[in-house]
PDB file of N, CA and C in Angstrom:
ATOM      1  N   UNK A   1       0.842  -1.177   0.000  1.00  0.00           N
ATOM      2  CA  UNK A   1       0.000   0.000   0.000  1.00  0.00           C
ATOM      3  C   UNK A   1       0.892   1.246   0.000  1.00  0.00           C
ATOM      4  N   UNK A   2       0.401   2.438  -0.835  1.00  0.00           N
ATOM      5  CA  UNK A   2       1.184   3.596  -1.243  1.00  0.00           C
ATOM      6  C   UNK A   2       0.729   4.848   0.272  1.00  0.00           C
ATOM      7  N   UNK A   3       1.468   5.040   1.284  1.00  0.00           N
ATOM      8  CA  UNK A   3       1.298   5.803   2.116  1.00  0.00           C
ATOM      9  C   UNK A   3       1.041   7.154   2.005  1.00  0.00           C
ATOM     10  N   UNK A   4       1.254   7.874   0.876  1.00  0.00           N
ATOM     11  CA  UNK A   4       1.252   8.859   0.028  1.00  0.00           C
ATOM     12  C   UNK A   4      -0.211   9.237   0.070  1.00  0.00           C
ATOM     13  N   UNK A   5      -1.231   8.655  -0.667  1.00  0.00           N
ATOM     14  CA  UNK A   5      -2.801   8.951  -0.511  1.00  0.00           C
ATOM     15  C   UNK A   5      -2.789   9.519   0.748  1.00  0.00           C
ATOM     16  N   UNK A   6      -3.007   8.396   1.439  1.00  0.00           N
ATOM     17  CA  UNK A   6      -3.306   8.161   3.235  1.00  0.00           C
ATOM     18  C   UNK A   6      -2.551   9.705   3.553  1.00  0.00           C
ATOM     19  N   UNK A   7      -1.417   9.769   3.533  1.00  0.00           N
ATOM     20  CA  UNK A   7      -0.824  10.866   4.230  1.00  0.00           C
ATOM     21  C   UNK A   7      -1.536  12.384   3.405  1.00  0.00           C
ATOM     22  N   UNK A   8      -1.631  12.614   2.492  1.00  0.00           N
ATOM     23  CA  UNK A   8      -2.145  13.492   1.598  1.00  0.00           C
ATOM     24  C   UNK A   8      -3.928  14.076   1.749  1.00  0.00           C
ATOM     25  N   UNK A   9      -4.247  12.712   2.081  1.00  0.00           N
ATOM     26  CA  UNK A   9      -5.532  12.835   2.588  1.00  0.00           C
ATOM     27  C   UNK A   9      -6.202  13.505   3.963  1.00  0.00           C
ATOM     28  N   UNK A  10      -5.011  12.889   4.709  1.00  0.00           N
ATOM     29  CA  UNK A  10      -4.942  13.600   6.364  1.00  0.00           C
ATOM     30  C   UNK A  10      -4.496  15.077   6.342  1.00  0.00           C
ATOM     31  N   UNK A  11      -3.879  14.980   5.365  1.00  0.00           N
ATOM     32  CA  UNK A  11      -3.199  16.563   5.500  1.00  0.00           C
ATOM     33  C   UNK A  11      -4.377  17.381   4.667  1.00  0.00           C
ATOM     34  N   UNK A  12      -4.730  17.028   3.733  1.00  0.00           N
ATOM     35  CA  UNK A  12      -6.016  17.959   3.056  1.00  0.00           C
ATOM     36  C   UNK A  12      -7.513  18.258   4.371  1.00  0.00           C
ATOM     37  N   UNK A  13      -7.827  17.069   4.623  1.00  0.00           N
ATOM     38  CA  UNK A  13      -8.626  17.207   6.045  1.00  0.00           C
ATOM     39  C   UNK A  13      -8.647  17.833   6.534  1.00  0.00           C
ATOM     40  N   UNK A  14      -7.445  17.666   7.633  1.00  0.00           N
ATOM     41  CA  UNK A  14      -6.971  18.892   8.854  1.00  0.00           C
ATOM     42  C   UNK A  14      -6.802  20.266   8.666  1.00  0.00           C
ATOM     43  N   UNK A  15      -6.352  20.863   7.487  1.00  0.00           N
ATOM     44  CA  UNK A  15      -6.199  21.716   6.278  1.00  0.00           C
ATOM     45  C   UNK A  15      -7.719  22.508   6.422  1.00  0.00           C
ATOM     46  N   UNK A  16      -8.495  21.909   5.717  1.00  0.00           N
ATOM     47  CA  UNK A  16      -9.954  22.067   5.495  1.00  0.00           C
ATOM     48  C   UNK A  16     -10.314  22.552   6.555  1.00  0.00           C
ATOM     49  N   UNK A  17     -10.348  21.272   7.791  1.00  0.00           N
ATOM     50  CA  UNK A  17     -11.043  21.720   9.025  1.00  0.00           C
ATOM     51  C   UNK A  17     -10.414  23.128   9.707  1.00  0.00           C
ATOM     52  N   UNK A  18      -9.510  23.296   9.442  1.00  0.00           N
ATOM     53  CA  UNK A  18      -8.838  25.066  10.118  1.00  0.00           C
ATOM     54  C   UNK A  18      -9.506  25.668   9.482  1.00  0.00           C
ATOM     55  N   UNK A  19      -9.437  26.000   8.124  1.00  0.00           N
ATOM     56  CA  UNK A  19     -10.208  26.630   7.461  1.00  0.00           C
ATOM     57  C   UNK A  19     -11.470  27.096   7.560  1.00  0.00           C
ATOM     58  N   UNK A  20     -12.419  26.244   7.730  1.00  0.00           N
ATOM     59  CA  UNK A  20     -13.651  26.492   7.829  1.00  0.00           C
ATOM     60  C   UNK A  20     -13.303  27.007   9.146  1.00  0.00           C
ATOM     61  N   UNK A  21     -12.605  26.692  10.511  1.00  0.00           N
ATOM     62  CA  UNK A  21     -12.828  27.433  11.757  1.00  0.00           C
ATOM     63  C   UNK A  21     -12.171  29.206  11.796  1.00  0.00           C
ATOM     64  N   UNK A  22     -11.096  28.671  10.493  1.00  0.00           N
ATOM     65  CA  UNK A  22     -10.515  30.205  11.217  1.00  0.00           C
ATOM     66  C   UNK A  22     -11.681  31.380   9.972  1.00  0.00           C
ATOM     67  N   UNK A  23     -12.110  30.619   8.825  1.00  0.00           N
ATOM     68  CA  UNK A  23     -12.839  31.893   7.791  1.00  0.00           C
ATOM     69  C   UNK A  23     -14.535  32.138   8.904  1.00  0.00           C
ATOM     70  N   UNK A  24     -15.208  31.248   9.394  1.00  0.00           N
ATOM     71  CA  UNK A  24     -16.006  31.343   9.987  1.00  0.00           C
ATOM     72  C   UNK A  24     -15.977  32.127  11.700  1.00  0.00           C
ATOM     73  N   UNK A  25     -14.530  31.839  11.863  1.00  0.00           N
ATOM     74  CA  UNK A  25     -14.673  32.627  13.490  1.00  0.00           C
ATOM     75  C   UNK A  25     -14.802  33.630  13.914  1.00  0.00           C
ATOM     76  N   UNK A  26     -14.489  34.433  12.798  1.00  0.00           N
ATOM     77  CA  UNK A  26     -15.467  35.838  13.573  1.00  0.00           C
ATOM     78  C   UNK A  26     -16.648  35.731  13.422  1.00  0.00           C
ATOM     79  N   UNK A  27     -17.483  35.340  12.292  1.00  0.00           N
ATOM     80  CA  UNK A  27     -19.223  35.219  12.421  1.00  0.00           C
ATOM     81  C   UNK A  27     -19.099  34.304  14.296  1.00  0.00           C
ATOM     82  N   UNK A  28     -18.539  33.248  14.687  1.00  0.00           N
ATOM     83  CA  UNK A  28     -18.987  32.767  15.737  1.00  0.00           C
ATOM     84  C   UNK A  28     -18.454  33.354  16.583  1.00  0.00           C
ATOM     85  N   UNK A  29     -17.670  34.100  16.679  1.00  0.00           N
ATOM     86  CA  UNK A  29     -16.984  35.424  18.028  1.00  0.00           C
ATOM     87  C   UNK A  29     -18.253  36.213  18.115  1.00  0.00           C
ATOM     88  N   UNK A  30     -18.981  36.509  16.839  1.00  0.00           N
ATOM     89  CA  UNK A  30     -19.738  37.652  17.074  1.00  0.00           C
ATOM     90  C   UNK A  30     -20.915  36.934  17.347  1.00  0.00           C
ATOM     91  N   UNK A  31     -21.573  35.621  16.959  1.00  0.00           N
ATOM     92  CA  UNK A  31     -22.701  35.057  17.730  1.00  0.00           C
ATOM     93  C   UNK A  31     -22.618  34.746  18.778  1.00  0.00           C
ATOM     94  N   UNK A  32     -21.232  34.294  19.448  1.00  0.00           N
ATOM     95  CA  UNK A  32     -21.436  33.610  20.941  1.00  0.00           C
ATOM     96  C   UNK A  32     -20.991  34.623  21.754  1.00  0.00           C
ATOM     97  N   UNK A  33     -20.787  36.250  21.201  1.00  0.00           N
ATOM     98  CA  UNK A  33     -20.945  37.413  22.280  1.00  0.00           C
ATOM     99  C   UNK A  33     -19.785  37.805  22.509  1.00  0.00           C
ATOM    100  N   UNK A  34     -18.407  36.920  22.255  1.00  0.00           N
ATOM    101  CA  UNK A  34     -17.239  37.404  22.602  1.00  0.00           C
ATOM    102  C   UNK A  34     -16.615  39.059  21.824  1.00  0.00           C
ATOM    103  N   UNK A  35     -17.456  38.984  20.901  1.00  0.00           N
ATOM    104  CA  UNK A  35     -16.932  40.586  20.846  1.00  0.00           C
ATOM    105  C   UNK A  35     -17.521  42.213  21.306  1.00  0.00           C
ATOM    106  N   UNK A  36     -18.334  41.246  22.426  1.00  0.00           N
ATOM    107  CA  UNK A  36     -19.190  42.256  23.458  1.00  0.00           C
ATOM    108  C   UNK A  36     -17.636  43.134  23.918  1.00  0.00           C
ATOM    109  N   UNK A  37     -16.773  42.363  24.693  1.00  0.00           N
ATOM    110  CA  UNK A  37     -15.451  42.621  25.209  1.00  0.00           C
ATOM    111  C   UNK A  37     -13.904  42.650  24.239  1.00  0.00           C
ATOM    112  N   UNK A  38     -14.448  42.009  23.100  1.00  0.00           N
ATOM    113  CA  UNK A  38     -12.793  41.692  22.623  1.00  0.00           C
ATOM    114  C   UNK A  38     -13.239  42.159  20.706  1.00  0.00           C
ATOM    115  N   UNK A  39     -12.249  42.714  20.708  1.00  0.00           N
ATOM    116  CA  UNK A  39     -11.714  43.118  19.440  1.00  0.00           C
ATOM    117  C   UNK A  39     -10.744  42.535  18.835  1.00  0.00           C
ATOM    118  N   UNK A  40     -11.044  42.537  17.389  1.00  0.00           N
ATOM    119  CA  UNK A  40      -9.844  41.669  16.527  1.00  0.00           C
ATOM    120  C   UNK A  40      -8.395  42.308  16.936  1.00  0.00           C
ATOM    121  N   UNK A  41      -8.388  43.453  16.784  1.00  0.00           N
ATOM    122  CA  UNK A  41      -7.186  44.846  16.500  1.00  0.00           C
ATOM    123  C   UNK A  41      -6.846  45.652  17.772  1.00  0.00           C
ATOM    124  N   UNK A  42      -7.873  45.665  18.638  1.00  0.00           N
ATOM    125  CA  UNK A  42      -7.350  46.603  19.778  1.00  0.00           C
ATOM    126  C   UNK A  42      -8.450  46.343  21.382  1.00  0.00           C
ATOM    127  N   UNK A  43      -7.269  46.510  22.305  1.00  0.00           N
ATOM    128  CA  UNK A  43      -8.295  46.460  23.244  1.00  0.00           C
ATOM    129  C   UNK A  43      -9.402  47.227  23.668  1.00  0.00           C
ATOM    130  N   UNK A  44     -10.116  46.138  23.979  1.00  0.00           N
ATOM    131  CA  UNK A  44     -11.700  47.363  24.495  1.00  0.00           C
ATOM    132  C   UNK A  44     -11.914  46.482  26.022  1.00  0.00           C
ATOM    133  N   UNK A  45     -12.530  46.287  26.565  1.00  0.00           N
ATOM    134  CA  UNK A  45     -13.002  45.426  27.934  1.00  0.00           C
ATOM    135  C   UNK A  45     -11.774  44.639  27.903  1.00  0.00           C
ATOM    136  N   UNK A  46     -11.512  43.688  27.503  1.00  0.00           N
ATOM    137  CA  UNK A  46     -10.697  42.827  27.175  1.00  0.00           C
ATOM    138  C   UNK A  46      -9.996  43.042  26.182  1.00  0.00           C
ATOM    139  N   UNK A  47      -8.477  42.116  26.132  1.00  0.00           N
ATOM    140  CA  UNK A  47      -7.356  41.871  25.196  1.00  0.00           C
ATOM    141  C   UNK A  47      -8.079  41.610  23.785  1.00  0.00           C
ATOM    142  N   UNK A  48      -6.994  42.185  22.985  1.00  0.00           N
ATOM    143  CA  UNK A  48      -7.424  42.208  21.071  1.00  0.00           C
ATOM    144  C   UNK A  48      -7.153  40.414  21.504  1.00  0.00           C
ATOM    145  N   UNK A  49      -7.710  40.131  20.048  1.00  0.00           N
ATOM    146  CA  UNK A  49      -7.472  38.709  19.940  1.00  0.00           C
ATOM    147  C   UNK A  49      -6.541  38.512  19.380  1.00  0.00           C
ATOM    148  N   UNK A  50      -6.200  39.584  18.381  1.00  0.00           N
ATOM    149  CA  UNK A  50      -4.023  39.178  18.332  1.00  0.00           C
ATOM    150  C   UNK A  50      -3.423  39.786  18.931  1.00  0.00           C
ATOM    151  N   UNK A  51      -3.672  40.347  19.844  1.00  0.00           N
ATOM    152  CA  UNK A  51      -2.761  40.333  21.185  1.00  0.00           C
ATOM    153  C   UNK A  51      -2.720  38.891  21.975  1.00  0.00           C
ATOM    154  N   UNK A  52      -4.170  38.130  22.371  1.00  0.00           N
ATOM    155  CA  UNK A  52      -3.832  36.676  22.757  1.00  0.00           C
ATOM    156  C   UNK A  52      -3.436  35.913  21.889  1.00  0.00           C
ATOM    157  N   UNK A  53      -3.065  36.116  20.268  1.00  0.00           N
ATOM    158  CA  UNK A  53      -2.544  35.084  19.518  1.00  0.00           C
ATOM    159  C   UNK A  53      -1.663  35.232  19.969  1.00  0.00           C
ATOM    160  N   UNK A  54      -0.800  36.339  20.202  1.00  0.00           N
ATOM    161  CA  UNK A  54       0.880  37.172  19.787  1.00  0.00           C
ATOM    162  C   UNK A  54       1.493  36.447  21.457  1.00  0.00           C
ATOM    163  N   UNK A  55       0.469  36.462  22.550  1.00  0.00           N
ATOM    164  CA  UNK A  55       1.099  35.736  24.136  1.00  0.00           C
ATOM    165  C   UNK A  55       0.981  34.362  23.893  1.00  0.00           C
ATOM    166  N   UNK A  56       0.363  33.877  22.983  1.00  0.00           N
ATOM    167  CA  UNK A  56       0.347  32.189  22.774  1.00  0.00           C
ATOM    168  C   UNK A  56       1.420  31.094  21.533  1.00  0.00           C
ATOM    169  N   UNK A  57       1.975  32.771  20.648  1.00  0.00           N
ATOM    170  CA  UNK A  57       2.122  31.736  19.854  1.00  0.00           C
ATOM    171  C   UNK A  57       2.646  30.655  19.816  1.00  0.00           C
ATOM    172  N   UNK A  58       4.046  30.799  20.684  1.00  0.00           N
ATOM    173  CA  UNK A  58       5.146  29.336  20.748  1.00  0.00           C
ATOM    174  C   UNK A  58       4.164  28.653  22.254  1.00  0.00           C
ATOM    175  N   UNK A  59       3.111  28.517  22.184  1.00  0.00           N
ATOM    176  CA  UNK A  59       2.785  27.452  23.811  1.00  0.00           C
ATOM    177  C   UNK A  59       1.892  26.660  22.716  1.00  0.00           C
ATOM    178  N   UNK A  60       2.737  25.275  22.714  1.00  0.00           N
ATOM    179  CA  UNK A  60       1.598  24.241  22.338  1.00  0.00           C
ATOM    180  C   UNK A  60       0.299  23.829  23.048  1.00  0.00           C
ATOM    181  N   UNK A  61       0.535  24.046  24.413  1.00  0.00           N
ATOM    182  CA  UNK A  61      -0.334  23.919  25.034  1.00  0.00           C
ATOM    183  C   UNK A  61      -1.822  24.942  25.475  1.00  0.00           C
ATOM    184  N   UNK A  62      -1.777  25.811  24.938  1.00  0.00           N
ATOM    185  CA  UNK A  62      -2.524  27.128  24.781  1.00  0.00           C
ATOM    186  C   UNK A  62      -3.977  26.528  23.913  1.00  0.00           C
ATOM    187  N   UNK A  63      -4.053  26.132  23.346  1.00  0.00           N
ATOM    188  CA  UNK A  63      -5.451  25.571  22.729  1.00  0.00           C
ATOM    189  C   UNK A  63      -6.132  24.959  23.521  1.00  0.00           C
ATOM    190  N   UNK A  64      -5.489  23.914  24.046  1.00  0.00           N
ATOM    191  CA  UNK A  64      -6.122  23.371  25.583  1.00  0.00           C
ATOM    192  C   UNK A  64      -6.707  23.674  26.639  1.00  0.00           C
ATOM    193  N   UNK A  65      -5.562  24.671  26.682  1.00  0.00           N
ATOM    194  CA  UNK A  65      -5.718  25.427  28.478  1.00  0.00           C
ATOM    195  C   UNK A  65      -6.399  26.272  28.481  1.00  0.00           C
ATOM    196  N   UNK A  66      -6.499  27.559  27.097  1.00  0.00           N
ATOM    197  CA  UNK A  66      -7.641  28.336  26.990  1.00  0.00           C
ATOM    198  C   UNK A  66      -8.773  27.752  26.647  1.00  0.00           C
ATOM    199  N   UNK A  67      -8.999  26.758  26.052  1.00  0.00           N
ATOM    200  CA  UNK A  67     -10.498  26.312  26.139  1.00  0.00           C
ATOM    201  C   UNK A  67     -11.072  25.577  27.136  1.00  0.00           C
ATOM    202  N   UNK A  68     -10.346  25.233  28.223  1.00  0.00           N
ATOM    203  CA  UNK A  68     -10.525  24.703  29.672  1.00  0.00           C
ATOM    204  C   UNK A  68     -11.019  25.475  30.106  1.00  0.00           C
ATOM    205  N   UNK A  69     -10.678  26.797  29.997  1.00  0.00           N
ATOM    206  CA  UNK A  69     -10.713  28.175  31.081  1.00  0.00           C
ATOM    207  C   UNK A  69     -11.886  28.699  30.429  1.00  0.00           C
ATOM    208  N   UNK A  70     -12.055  28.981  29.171  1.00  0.00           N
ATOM    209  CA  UNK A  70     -13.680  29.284  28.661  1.00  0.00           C
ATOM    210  C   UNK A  70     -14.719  28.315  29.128  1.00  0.00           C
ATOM    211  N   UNK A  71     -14.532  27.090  29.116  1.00  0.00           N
ATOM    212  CA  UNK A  71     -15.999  25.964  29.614  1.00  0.00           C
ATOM    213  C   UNK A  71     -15.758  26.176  31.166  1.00  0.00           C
ATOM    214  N   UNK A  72     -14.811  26.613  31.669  1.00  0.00           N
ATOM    215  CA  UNK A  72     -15.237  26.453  33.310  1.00  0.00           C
ATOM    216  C   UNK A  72     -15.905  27.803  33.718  1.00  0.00           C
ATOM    217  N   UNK A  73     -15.473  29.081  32.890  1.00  0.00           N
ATOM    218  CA  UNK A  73     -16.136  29.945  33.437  1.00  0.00           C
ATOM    219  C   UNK A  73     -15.727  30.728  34.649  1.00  0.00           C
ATOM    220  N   UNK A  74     -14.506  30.265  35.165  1.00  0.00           N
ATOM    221  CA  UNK A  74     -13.865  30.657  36.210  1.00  0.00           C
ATOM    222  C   UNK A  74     -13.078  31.794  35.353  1.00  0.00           C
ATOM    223  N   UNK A  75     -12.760  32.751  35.500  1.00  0.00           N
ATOM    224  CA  UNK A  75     -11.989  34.114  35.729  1.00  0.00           C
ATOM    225  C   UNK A  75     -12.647  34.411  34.196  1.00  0.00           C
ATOM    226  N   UNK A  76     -13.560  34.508  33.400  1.00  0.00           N
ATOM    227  CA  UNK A  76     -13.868  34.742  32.165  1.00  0.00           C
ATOM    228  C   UNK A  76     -15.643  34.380  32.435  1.00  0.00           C
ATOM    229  N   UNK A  77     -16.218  35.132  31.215  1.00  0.00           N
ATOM    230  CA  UNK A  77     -17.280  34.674  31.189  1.00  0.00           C
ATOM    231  C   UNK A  77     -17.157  33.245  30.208  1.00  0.00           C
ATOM    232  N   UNK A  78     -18.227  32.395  30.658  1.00  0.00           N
ATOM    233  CA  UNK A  78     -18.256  31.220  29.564  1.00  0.00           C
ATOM    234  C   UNK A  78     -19.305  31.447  28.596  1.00  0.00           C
ATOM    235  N   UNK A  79     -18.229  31.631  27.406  1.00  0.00           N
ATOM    236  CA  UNK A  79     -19.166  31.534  26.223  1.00  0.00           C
ATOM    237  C   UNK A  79     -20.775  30.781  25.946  1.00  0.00           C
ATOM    238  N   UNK A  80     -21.145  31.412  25.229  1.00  0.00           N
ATOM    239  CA  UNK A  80     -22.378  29.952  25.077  1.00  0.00           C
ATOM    240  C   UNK A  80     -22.076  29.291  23.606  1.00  0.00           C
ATOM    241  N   UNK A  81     -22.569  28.192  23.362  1.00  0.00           N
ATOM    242  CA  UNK A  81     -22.615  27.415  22.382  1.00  0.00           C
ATOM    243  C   UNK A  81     -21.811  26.387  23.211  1.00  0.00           C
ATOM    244  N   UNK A  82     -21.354  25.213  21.937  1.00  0.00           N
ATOM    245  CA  UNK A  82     -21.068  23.750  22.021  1.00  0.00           C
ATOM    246  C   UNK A  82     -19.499  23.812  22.988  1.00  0.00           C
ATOM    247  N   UNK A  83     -19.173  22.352  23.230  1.00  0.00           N
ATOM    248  CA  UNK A  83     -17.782  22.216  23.414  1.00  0.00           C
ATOM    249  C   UNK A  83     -16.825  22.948  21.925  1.00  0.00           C
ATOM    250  N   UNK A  84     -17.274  22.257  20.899  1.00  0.00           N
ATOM    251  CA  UNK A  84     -17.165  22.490  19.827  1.00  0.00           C
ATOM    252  C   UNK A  84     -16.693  23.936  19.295  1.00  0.00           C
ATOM    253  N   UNK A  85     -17.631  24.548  19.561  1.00  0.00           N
ATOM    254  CA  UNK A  85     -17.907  26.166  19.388  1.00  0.00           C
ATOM    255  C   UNK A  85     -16.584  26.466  19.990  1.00  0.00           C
ATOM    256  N   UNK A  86     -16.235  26.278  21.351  1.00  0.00           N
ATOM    257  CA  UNK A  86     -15.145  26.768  21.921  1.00  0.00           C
ATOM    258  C   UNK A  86     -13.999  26.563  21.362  1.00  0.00           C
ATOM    259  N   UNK A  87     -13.999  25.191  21.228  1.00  0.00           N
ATOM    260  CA  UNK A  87     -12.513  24.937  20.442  1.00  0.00           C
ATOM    261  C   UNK A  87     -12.297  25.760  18.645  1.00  0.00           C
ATOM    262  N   UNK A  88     -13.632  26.027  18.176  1.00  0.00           N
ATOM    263  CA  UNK A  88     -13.467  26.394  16.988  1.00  0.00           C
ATOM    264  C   UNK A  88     -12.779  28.135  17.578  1.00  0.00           C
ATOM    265  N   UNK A  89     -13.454  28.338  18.200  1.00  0.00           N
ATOM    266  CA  UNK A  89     -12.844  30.384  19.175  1.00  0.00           C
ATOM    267  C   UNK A  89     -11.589  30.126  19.309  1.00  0.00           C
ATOM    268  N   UNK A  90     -11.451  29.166  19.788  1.00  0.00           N
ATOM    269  CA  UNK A  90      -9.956  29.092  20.355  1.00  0.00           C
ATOM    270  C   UNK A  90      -8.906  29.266  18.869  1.00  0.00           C
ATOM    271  N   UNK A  91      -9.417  28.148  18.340  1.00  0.00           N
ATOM    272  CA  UNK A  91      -8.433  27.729  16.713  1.00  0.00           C
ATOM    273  C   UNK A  91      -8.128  29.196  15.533  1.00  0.00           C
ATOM    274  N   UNK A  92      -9.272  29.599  15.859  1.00  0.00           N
ATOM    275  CA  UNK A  92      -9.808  31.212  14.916  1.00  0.00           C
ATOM    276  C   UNK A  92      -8.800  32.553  15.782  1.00  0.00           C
ATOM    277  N   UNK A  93      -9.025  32.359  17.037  1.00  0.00           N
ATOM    278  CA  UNK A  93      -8.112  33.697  17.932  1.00  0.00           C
ATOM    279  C   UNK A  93      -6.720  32.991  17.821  1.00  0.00           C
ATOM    280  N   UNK A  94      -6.296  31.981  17.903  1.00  0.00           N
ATOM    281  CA  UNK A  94      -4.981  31.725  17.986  1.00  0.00           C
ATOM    282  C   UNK A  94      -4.552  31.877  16.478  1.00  0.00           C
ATOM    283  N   UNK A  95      -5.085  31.580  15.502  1.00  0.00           N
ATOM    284  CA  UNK A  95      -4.975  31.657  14.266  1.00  0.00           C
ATOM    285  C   UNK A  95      -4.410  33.457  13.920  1.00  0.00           C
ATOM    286  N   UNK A  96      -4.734  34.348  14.706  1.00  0.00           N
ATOM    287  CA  UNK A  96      -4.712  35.420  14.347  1.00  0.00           C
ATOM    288  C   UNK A  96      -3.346  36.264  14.649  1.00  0.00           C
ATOM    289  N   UNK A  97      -2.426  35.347  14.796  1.00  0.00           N
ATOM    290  CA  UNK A  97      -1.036  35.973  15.354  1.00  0.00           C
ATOM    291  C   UNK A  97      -0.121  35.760  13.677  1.00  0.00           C
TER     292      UNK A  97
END
């Protein structure tokens, strides 16, 4: 079997799936309220969102830990929508550095 497809295939996927999160995430920043407080470009209530790309970029672990901290709701408001939803906020603001 030629590993080539297989690998080509995974990579078009994963590819795709950013895509649709990072071209769609501001429509879902602006439905699930987060830009009540946060701006793409500059602070207002809260940090621009490439200002939190620009403190995250080298932490692999930053996709995680900020979407932990949005579903618990502890020191932030918790968004509404899915688990889902969050991780797509997360992928779209980190995307923006």
């Amino acid at each position: 079997m030629n590993p080539v497809p297989v690998i080509f295939t995974a990579v078009m996927l994963a590819t795709s799936a950013f895509m649709v999160r990072a071209d769609g995430g501001a429509d879902l920043a602006k439905a699930r309220g987060c830009t009540i407080c946060h701006d793409v470009d500059q602070a207002t209530v809260g940090p621009a969102f490439k200002a939190i790309a620009k403190k995250y970029a080298d932490d692999a672990d930053a996709p995680g830990r900020i979407a932990a901290k949005l579903r618990s709701g502890i020191g932030h408001v918790k968004p509404s929508g899915s688990d889902q939803d969050v991780d797509d906020l997360v992928a779209y603001i980190l995307s923006l550095h």
